[in-house]
Each structure stands twice: as structure tokens, then as C-alpha cells.
N, C-alpha and C. Protein backbone atom coordinates (compact mmCIF):
# COMPACT_ATOMS: atom_id res chain seq x y z
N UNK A 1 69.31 78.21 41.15
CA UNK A 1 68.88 78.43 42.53
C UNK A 1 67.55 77.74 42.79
N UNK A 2 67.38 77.16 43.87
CA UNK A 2 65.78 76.79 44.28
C UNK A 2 65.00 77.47 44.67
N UNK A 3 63.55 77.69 44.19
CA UNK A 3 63.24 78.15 44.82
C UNK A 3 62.84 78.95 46.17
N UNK A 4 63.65 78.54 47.28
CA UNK A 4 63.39 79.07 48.54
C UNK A 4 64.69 79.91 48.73
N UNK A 5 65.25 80.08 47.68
CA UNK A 5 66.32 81.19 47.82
C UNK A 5 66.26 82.50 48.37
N UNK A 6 67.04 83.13 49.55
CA UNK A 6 66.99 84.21 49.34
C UNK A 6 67.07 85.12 49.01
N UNK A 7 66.47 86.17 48.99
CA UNK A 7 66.44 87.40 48.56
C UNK A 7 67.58 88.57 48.89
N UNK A 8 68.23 88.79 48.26
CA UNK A 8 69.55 89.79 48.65
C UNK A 8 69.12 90.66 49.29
N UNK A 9 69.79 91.55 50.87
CA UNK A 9 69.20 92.35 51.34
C UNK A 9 69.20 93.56 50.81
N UNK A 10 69.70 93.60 49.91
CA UNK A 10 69.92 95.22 49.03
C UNK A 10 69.55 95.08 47.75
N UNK A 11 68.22 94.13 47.85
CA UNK A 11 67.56 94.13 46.66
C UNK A 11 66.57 95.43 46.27
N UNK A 12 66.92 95.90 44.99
CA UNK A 12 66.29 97.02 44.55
C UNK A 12 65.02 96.63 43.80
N UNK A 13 63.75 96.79 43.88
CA UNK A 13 63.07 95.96 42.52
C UNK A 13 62.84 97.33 41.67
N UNK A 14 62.62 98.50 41.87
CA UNK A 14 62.58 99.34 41.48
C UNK A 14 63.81 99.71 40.56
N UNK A 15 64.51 99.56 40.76
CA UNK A 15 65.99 99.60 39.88
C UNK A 15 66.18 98.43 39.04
N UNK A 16 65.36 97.13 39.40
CA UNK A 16 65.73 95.92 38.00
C UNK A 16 64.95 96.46 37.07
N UNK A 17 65.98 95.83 35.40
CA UNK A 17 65.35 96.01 34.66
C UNK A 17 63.82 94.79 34.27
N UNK A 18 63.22 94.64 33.13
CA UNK A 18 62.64 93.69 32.95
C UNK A 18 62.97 92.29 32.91
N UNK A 19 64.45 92.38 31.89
CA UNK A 19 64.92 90.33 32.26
C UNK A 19 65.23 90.40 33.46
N UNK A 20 65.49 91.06 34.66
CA UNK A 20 65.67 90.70 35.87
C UNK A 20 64.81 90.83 36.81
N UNK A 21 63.52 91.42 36.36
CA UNK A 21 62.44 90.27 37.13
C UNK A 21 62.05 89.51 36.72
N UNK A 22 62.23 89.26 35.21
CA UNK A 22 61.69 88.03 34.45
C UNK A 22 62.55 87.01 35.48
N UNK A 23 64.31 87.08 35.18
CA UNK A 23 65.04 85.96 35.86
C UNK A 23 64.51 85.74 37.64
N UNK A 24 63.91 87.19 38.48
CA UNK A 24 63.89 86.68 39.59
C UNK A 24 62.45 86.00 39.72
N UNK A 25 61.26 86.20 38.71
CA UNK A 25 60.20 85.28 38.72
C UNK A 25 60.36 83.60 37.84
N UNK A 26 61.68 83.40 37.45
CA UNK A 26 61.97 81.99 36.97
C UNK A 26 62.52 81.63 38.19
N UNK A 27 63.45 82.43 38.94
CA UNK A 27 63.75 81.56 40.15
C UNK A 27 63.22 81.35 41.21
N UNK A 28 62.11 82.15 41.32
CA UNK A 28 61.14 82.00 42.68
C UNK A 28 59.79 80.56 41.75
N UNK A 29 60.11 80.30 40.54
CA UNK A 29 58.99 79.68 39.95
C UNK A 29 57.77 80.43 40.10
N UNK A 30 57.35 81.59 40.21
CA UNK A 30 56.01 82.18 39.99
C UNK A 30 55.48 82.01 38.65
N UNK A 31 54.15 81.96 38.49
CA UNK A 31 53.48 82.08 37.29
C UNK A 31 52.68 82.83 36.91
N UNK A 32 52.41 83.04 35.77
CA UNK A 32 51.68 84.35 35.16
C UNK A 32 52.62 85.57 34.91
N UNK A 33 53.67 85.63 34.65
CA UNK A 33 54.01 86.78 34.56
C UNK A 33 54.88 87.45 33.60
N UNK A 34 54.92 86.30 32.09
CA UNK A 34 55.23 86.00 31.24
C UNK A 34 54.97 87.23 30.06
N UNK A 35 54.00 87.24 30.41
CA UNK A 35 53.37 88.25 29.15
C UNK A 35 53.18 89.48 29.43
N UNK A 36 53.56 90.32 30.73
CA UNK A 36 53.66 91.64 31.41
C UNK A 36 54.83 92.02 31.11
N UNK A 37 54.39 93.71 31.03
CA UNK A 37 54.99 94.78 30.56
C UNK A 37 56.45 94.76 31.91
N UNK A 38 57.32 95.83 32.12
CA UNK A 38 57.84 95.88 33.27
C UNK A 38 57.44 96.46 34.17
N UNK A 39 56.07 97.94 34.23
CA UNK A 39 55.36 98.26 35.78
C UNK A 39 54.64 97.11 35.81
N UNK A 40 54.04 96.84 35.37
CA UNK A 40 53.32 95.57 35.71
C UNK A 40 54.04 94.28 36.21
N UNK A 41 55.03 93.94 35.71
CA UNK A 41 55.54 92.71 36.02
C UNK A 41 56.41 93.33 37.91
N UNK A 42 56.76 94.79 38.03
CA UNK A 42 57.28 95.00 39.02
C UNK A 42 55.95 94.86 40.16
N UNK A 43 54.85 95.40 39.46
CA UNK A 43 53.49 95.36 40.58
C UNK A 43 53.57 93.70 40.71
N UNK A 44 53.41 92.78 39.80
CA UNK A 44 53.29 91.57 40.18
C UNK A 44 54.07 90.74 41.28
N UNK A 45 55.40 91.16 40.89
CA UNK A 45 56.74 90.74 41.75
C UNK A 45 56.49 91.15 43.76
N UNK A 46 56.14 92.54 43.49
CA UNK A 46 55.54 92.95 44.79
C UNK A 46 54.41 92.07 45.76
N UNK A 47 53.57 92.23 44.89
CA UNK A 47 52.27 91.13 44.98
C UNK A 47 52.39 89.93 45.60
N UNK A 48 53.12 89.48 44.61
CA UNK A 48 53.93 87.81 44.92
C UNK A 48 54.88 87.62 45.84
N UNK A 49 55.64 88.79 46.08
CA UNK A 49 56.90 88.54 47.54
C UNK A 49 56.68 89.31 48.49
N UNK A 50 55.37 90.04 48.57
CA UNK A 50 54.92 91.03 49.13
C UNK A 50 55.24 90.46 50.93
N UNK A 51 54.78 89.30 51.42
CA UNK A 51 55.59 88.91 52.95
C UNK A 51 57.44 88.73 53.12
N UNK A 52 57.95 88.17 52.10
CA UNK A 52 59.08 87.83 51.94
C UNK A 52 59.42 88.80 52.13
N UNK A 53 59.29 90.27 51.05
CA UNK A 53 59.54 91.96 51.14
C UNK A 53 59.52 92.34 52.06
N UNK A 54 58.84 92.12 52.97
CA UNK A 54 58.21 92.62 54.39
C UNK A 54 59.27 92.41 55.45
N UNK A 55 59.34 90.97 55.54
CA UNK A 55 60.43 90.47 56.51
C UNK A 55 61.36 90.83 56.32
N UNK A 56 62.00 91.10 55.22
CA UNK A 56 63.43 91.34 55.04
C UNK A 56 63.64 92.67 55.29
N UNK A 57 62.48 93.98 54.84
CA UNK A 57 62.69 94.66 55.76
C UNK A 57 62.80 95.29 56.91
N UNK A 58 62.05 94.72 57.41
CA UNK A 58 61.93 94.57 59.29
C UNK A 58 63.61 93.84 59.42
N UNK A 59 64.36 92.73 59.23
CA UNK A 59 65.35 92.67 59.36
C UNK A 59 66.29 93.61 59.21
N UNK A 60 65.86 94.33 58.39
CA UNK A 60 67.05 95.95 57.58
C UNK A 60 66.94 96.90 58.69
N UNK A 61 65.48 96.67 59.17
CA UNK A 61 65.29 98.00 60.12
C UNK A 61 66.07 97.47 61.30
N UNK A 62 66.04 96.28 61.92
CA UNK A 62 65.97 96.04 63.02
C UNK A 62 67.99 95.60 63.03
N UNK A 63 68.91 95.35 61.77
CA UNK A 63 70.04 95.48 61.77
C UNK A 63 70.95 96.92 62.17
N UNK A 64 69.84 98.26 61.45
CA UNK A 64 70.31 99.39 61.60
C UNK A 64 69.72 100.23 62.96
N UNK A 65 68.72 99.82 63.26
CA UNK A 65 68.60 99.78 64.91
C UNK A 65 70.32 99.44 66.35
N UNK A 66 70.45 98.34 65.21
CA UNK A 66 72.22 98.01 66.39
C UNK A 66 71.72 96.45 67.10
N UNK A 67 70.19 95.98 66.36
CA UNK A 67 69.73 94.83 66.87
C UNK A 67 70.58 93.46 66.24
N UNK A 68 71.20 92.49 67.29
CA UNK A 68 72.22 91.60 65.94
C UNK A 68 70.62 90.68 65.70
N UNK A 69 71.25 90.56 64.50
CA UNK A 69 70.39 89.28 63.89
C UNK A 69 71.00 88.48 63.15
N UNK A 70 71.09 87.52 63.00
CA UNK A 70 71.62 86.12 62.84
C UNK A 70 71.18 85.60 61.27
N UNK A 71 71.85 85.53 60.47
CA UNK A 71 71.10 85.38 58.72
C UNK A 71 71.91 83.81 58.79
């Protein structure tokens, strides 16, 4: 995947384990986050997609509102 991939809307980060934020910080190419534990690597992940996170939920809200939105 390239980097500018999106993010599944029923992404849990709280529910991945560690290789799967490891795999979702190889596919976003972030760095530094190699050598973190998994709260830590989940605080990092946050950190790092923390607008991306954002938008997508305002889209979640604004789908279950009855608002169409267009993906």
C-alpha cells in the first residue's frame, strides 16, 4: 500500500495487537517507532494520525447522523 492509504473506517487501534501497528506504521512510513513497547507504540500511532483520526471520525459521526458522504 502507499502511503496515502486509507484508513479503514472501523479501525480499532485499541484492539491491534503490536505487529499491527508495527505493519500500520510501515505502511503509513512513520519513523521512530521501532523500538516501542505496544502502549507506547499505540500513544505514538495516535500522535502521528492524530488529524487523519479526527477526520475520519467526524465522517463516522456525520454518516450516522443520515448525512450522505461520498468516500
Amino acid at each position: 500500500d502507499a502511503p496515502g492509504f486509507l484508513l479503514p473506517p472501523d479501525l480499532n487501534l485499541e484492539g491491534m495487537t503490536a505487529g499491527e501497528l508495527q505493519t500500520l506504521c510501515r505502511k503509513r512510513q512513520l519513523r521512530g517507532w521501532s523500538r516501542l513497547r505496544r502502549d507506547d507504540l499505540l500513544a505514538f500511532v495516535k500522535r502521528e494520525l492524530g488529524p487523519e483520526l479526527k477526520a475520519m471520525q467526524i465522517l463516522q459521526d456525520m454518516q450516522k447522523s443520515g448525512f450522505p458522504v461520498n468516500r
